[in-house]
Each structure stands twice: as C-alpha cells, then as structure tokens.
PDB file of N, CA and C in Angstrom:
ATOM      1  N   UNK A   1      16.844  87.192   7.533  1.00  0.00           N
ATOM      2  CA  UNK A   1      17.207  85.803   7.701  1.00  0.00           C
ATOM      3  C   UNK A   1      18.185  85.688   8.863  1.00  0.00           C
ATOM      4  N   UNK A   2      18.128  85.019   9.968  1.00  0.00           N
ATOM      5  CA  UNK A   2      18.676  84.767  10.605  1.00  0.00           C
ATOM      6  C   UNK A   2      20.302  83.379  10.079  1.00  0.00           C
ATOM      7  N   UNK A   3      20.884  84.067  10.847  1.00  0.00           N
ATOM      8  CA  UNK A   3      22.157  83.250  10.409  1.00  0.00           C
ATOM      9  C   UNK A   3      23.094  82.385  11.746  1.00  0.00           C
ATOM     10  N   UNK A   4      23.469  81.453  12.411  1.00  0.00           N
ATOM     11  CA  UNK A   4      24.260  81.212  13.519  1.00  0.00           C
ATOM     12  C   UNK A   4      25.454  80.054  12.724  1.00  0.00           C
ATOM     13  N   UNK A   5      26.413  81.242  13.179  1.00  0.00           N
ATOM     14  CA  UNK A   5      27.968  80.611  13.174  1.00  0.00           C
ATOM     15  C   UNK A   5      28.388  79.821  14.063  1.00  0.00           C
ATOM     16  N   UNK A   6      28.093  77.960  14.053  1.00  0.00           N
ATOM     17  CA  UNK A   6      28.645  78.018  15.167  1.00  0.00           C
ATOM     18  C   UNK A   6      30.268  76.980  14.744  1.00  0.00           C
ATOM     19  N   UNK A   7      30.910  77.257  15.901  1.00  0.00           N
ATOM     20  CA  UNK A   7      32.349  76.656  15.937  1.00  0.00           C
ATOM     21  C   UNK A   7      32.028  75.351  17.000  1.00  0.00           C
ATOM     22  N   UNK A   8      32.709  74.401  16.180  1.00  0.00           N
ATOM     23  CA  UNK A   8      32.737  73.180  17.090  1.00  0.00           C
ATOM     24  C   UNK A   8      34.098  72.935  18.241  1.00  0.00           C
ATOM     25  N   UNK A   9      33.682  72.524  19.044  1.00  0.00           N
ATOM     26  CA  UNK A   9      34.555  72.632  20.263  1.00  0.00           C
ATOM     27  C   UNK A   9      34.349  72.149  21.504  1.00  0.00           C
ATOM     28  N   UNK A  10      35.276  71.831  22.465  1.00  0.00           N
ATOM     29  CA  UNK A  10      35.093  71.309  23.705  1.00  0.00           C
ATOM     30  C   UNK A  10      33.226  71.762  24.298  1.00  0.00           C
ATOM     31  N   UNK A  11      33.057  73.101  24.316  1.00  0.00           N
ATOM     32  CA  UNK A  11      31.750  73.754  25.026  1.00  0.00           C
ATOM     33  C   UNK A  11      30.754  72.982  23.919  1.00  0.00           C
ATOM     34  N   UNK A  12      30.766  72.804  23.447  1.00  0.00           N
ATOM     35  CA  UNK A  12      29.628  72.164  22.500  1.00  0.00           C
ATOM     36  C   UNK A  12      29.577  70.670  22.628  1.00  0.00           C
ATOM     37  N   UNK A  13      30.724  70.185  23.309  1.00  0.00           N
ATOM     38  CA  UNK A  13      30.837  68.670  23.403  1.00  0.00           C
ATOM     39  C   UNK A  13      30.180  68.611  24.531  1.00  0.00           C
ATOM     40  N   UNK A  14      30.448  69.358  25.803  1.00  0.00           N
ATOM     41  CA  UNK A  14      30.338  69.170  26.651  1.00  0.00           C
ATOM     42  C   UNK A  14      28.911  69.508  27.200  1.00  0.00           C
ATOM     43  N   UNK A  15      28.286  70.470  26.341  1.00  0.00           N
ATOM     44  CA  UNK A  15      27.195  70.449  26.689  1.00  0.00           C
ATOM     45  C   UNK A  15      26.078  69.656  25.931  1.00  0.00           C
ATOM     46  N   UNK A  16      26.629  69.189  24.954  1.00  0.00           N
ATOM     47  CA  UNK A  16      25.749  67.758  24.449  1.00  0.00           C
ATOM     48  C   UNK A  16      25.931  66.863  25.532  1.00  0.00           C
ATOM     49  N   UNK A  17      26.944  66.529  26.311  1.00  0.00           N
ATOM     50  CA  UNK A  17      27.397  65.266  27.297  1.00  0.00           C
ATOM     51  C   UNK A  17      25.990  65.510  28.345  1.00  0.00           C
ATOM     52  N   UNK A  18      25.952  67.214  28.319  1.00  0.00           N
ATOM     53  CA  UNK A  18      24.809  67.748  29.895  1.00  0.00           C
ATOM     54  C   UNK A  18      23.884  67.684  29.280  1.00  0.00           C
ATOM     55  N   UNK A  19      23.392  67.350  28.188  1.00  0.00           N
ATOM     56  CA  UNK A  19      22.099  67.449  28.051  1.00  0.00           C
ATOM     57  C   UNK A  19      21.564  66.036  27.945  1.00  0.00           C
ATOM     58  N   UNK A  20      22.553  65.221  27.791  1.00  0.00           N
ATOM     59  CA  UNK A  20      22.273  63.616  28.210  1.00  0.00           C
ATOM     60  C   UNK A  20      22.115  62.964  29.489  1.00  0.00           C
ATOM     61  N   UNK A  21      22.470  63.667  30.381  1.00  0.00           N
ATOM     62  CA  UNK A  21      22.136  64.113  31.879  1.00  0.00           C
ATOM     63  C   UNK A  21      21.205  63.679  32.523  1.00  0.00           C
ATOM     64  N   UNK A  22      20.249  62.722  33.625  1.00  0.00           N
ATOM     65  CA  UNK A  22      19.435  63.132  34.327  1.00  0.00           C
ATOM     66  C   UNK A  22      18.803  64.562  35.087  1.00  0.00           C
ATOM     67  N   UNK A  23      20.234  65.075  35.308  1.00  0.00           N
ATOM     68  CA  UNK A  23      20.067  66.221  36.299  1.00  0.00           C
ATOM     69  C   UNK A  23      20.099  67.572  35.412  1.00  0.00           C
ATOM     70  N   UNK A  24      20.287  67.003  33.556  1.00  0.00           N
ATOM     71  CA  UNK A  24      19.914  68.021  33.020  1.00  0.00           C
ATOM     72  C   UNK A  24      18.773  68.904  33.293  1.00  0.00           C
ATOM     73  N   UNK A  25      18.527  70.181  33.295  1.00  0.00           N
ATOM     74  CA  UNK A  25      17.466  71.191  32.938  1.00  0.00           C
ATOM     75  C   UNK A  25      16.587  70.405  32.327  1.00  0.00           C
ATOM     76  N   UNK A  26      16.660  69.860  31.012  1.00  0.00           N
ATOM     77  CA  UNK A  26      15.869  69.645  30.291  1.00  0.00           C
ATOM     78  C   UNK A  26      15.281  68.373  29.955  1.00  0.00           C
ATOM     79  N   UNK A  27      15.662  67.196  31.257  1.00  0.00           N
ATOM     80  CA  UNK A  27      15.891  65.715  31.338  1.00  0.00           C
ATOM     81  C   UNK A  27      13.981  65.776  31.519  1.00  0.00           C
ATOM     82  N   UNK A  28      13.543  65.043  30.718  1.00  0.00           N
ATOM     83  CA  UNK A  28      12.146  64.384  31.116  1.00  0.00           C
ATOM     84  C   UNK A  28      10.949  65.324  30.625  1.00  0.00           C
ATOM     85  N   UNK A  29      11.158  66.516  29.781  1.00  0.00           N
ATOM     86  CA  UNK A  29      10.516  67.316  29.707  1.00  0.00           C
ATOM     87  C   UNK A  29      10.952  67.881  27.910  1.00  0.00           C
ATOM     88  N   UNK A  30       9.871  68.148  27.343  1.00  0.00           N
ATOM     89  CA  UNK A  30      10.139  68.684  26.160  1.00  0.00           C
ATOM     90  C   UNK A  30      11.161  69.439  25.470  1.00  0.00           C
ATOM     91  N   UNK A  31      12.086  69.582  24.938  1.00  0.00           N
ATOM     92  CA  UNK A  31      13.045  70.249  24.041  1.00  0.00           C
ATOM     93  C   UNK A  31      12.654  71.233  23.750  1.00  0.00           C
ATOM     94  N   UNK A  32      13.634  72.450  23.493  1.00  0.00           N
ATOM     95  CA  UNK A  32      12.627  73.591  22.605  1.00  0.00           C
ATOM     96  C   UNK A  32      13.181  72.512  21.064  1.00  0.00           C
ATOM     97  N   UNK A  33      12.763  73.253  20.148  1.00  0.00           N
ATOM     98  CA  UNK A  33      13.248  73.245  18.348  1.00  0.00           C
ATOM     99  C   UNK A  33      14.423  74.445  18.713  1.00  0.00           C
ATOM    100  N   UNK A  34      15.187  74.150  17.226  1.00  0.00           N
ATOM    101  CA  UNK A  34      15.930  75.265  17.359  1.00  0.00           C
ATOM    102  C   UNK A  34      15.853  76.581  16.830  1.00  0.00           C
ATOM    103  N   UNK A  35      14.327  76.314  16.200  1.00  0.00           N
ATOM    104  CA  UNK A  35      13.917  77.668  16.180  1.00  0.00           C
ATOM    105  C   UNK A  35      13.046  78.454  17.199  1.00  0.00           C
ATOM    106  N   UNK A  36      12.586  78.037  18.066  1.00  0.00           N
ATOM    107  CA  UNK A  36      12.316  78.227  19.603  1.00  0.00           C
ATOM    108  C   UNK A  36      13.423  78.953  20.288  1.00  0.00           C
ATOM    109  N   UNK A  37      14.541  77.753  20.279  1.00  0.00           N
ATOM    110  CA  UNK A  37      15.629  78.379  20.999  1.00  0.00           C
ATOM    111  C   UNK A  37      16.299  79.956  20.631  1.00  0.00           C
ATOM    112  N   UNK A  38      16.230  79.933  19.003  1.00  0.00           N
ATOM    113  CA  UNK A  38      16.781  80.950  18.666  1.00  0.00           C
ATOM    114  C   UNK A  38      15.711  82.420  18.664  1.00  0.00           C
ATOM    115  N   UNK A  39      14.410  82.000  18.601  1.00  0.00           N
ATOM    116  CA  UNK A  39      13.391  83.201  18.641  1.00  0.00           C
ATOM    117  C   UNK A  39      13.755  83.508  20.430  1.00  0.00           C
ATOM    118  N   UNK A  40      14.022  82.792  21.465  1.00  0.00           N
ATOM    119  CA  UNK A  40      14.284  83.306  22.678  1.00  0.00           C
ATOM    120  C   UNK A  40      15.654  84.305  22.998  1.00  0.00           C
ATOM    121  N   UNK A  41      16.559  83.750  21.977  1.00  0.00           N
ATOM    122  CA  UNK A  41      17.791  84.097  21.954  1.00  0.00           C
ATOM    123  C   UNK A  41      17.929  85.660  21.662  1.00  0.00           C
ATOM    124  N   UNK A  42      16.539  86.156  20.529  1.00  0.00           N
ATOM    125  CA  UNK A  42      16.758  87.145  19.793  1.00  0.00           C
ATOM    126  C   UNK A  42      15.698  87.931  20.922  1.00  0.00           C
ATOM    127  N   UNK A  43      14.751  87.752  21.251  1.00  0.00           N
ATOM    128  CA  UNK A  43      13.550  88.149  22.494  1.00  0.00           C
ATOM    129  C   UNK A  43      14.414  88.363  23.468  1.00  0.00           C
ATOM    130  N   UNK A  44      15.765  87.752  24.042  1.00  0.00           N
ATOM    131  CA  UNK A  44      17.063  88.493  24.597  1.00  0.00           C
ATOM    132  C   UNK A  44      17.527  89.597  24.535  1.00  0.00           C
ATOM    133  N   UNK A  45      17.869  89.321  23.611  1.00  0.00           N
ATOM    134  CA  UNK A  45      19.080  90.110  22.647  1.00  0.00           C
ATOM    135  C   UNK A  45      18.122  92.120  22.713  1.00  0.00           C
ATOM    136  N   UNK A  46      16.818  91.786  22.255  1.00  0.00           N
ATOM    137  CA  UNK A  46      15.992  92.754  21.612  1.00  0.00           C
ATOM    138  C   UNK A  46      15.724  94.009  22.800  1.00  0.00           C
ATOM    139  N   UNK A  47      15.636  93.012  23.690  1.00  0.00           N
ATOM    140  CA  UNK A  47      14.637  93.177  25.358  1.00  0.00           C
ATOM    141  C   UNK A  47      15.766  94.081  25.758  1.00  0.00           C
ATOM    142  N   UNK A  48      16.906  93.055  26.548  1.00  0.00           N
ATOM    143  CA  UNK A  48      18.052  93.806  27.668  1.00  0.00           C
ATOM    144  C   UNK A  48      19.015  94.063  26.964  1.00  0.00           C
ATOM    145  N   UNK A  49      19.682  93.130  25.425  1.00  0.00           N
ATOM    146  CA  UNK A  49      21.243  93.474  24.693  1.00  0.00           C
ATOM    147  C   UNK A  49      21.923  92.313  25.161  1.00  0.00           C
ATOM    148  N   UNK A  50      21.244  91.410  25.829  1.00  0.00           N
ATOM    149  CA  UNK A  50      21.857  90.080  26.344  1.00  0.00           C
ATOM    150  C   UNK A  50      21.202  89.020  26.265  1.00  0.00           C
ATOM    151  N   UNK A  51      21.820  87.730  26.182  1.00  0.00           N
ATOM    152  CA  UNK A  51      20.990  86.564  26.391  1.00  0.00           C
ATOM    153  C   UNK A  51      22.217  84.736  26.271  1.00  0.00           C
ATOM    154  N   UNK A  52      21.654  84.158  26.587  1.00  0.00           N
ATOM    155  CA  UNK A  52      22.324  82.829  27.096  1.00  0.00           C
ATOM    156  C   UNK A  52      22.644  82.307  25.454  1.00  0.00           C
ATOM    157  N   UNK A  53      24.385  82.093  25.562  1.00  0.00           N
ATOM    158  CA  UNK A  53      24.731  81.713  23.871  1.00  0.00           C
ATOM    159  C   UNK A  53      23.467  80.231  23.780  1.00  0.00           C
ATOM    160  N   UNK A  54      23.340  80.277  22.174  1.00  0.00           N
ATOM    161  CA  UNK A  54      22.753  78.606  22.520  1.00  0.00           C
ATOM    162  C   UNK A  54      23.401  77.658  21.602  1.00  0.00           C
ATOM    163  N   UNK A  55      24.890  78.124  21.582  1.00  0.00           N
ATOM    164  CA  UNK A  55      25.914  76.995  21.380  1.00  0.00           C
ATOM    165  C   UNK A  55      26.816  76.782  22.826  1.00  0.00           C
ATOM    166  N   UNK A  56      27.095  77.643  23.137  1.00  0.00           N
ATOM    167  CA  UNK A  56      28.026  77.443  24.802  1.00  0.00           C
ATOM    168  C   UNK A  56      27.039  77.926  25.970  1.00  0.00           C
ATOM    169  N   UNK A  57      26.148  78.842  26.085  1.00  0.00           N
ATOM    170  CA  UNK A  57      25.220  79.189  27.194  1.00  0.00           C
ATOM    171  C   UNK A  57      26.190  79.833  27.723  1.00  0.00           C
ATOM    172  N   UNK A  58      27.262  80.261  27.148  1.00  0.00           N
ATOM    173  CA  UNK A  58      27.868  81.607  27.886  1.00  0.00           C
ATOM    174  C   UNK A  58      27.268  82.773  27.460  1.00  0.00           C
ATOM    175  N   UNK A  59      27.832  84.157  27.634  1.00  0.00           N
ATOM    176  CA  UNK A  59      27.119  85.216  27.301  1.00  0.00           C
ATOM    177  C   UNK A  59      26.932  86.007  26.132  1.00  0.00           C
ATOM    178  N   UNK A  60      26.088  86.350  25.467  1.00  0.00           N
ATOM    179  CA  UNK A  60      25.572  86.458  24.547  1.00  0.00           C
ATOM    180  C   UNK A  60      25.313  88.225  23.941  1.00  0.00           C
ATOM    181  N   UNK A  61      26.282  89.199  23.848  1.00  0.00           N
ATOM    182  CA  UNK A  61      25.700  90.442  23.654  1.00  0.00           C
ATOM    183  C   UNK A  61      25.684  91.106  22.268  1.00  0.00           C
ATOM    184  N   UNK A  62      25.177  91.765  22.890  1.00  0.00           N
ATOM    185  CA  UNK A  62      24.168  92.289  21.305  1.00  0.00           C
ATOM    186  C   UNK A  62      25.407  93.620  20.684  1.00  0.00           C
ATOM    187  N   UNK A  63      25.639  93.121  19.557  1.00  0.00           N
ATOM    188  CA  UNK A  63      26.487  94.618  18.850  1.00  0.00           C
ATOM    189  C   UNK A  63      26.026  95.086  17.255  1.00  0.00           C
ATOM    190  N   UNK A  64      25.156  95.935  17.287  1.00  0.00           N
ATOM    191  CA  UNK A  64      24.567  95.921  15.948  1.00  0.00           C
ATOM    192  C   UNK A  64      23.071  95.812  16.175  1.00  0.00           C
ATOM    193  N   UNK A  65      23.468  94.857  14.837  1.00  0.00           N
ATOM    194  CA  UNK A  65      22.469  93.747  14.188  1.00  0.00           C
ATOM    195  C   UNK A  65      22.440  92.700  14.485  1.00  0.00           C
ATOM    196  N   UNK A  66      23.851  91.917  15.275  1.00  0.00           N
ATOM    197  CA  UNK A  66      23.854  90.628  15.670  1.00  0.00           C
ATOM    198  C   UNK A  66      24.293  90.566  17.194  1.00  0.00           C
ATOM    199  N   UNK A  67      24.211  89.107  17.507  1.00  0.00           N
ATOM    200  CA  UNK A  67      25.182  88.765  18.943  1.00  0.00           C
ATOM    201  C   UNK A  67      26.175  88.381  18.977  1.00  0.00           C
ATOM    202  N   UNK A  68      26.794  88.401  19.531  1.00  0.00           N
ATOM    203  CA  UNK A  68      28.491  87.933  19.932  1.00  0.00           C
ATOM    204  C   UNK A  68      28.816  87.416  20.896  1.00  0.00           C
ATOM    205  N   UNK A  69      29.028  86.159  21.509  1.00  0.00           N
ATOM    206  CA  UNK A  69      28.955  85.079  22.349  1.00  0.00           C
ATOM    207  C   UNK A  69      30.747  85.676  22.550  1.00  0.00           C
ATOM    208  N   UNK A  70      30.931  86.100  24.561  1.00  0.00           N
ATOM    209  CA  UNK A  70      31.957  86.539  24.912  1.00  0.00           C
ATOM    210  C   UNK A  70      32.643  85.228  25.173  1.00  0.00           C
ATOM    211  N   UNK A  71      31.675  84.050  25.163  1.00  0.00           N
ATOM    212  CA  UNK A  71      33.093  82.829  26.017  1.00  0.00           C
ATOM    213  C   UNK A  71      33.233  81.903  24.615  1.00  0.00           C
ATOM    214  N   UNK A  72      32.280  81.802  23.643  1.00  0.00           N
ATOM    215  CA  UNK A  72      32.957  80.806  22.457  1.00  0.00           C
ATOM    216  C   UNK A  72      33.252  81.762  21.315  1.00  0.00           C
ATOM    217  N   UNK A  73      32.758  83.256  20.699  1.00  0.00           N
ATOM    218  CA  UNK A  73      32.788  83.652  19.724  1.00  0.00           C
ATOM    219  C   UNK A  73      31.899  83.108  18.486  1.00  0.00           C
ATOM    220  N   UNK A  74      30.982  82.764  19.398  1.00  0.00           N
ATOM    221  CA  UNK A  74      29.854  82.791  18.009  1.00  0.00           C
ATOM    222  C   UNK A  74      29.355  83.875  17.469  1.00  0.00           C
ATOM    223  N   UNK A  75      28.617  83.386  16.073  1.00  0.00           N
ATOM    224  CA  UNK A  75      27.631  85.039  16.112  1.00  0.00           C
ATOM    225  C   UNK A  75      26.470  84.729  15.653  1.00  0.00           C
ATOM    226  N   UNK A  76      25.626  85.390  16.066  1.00  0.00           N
ATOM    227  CA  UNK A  76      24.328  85.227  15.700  1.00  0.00           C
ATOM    228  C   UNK A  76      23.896  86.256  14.924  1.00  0.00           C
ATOM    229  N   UNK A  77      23.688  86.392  13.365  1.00  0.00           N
ATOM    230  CA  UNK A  77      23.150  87.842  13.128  1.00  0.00           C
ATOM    231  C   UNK A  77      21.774  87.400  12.113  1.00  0.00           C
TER     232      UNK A  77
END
C-alpha cells in the first residue's frame, strides 16, 4: 500500500497558485490523477533513486522502501 505524508505549507500553496497559471505546464491540457502522478513518482524512485516530490516538486530520494523529499520532508513509502 502506498502511503504519502504530506505537510501543508507555503510550497504547496504556492504551487496550487502555479497550477492556476496560464503559463502553467499543465494549463490547457489534461491532469494526471493522483494515482498517475504517484505510479510516475515510484517508476522514479525504482529506475534512478530519484524523482520530482509531487507535493513541492523538489527532490525526491529514495532511502529504503520509501522517498524522502530533501526541500519539504515528505515521505512517500
């Protein structure tokens, strides 16, 4: 079972603000789900030991069994 801790905070505000964006990435074009997002997260993680947090899109490395987001301290396990 997958599990994500996330902490609410400025990076999470702020990237809800960017994803309301025109010049968002993702402006005009389909969403993943967030189970999309998170099967990419782990296809990361699996591949190199890294991958883009998908609460802050800071960095994401692999220790274990889970990830550990170096700029918010999430975890993904």
């Amino acid at each position: 079972m997958t599990q994500l801790l996330l902490a609410p905070g400025p990076a999470r505000r702020a990237q809800h603000f960017a994803d309301k964006q025109p010049d968002s990435p993702v402006f005009g074009r389909k969403r993943l789900t967030l189970e999309e997002r998170i099967s990419d997260v782990w296809e990361g993680l699996l591949a190199t030991g890294t991958a883009d947090c998908p609460v802050c899109r800071g960095r994401l490395e692999r220790m274990g069994d889970s990830g550990r987001c170096l700029h918010c301290n999430s975890v993904l396990t």
